[in-house]
Protein backbone atom coordinates (compact mmCIF):
# COMPACT_ATOMS: atom_id res chain seq x y z
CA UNK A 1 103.57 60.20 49.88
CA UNK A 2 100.16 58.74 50.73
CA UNK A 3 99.29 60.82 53.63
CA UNK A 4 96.32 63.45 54.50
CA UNK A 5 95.67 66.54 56.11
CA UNK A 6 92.85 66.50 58.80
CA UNK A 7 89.92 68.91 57.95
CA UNK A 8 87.10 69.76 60.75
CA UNK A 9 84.37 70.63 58.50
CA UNK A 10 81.91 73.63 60.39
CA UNK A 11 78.91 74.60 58.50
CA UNK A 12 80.61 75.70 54.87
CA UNK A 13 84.51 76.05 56.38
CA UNK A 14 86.93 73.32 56.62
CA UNK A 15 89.40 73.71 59.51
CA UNK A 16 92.90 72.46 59.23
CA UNK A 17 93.26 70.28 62.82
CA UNK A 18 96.33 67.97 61.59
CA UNK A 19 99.07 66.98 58.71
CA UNK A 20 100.33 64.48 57.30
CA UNK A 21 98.12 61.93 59.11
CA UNK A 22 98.68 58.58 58.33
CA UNK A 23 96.47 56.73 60.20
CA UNK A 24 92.56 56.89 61.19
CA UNK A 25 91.82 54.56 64.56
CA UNK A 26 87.86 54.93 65.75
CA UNK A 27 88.22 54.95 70.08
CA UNK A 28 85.14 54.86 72.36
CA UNK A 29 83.68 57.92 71.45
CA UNK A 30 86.06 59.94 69.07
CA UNK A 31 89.15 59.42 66.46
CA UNK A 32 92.28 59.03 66.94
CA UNK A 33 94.76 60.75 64.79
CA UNK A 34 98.57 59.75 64.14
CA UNK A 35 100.71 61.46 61.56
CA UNK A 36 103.77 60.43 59.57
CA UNK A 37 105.88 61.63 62.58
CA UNK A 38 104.16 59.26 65.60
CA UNK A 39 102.32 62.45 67.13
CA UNK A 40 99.00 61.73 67.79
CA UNK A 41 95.59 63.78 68.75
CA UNK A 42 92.13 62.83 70.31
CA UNK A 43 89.49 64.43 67.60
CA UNK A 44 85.53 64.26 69.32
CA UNK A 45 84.03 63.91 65.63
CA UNK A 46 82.89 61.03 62.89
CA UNK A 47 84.46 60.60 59.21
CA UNK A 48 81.94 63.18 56.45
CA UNK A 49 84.27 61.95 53.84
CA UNK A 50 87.53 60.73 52.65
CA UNK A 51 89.52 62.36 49.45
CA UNK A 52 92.02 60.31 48.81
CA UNK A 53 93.22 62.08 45.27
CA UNK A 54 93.05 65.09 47.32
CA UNK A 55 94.74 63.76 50.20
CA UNK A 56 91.86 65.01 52.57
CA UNK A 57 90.10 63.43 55.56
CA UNK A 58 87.33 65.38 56.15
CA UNK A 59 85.73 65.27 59.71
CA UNK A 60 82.24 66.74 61.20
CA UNK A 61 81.81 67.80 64.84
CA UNK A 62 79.56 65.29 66.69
C-alpha cells in the first residue's frame, strides 16, 4: 500500500493526527487530509517533510 500516517511534529515529538492518508490537498489557510477510507480532517499546519520509504507526512504547527 502506498499510503502515510499524518505526524504533527511539536518541538522534538511527532504526534500521530491521521492513518492511512492518501491524499494531501493545500485549502486557504490549512491542509486537508483524506485517508484510504474517504474520511477527511482540516489540519491548521504546512508540510516539514515528506518520507515516502517511511510512509510519513510530517507536518509543523503554523
Amino acid at each position: 500500500m502506498c499510503e502515510a500516517h499524518a505526524y504533527l511534529r511539536r518541538g522534538d515529538r511527532e504526534e500521530l493526527i491521521f492513518e492511512n492518508v492518501d491524499k494531501v490537498e493545500p485549502q486557504n489557510d490549512c491542509l486537508l487530509l483524506e485517508n484510504i477510507f474517504g474520511q477527511r480532517k482540516m489540519v491548521k499546519a504546512r508540510i516539514k517533510e515528506l518520507a515516502l520509504v517511511d510512509h510519513k507526512i510530517i507536518l509543523e504547527e503554523e
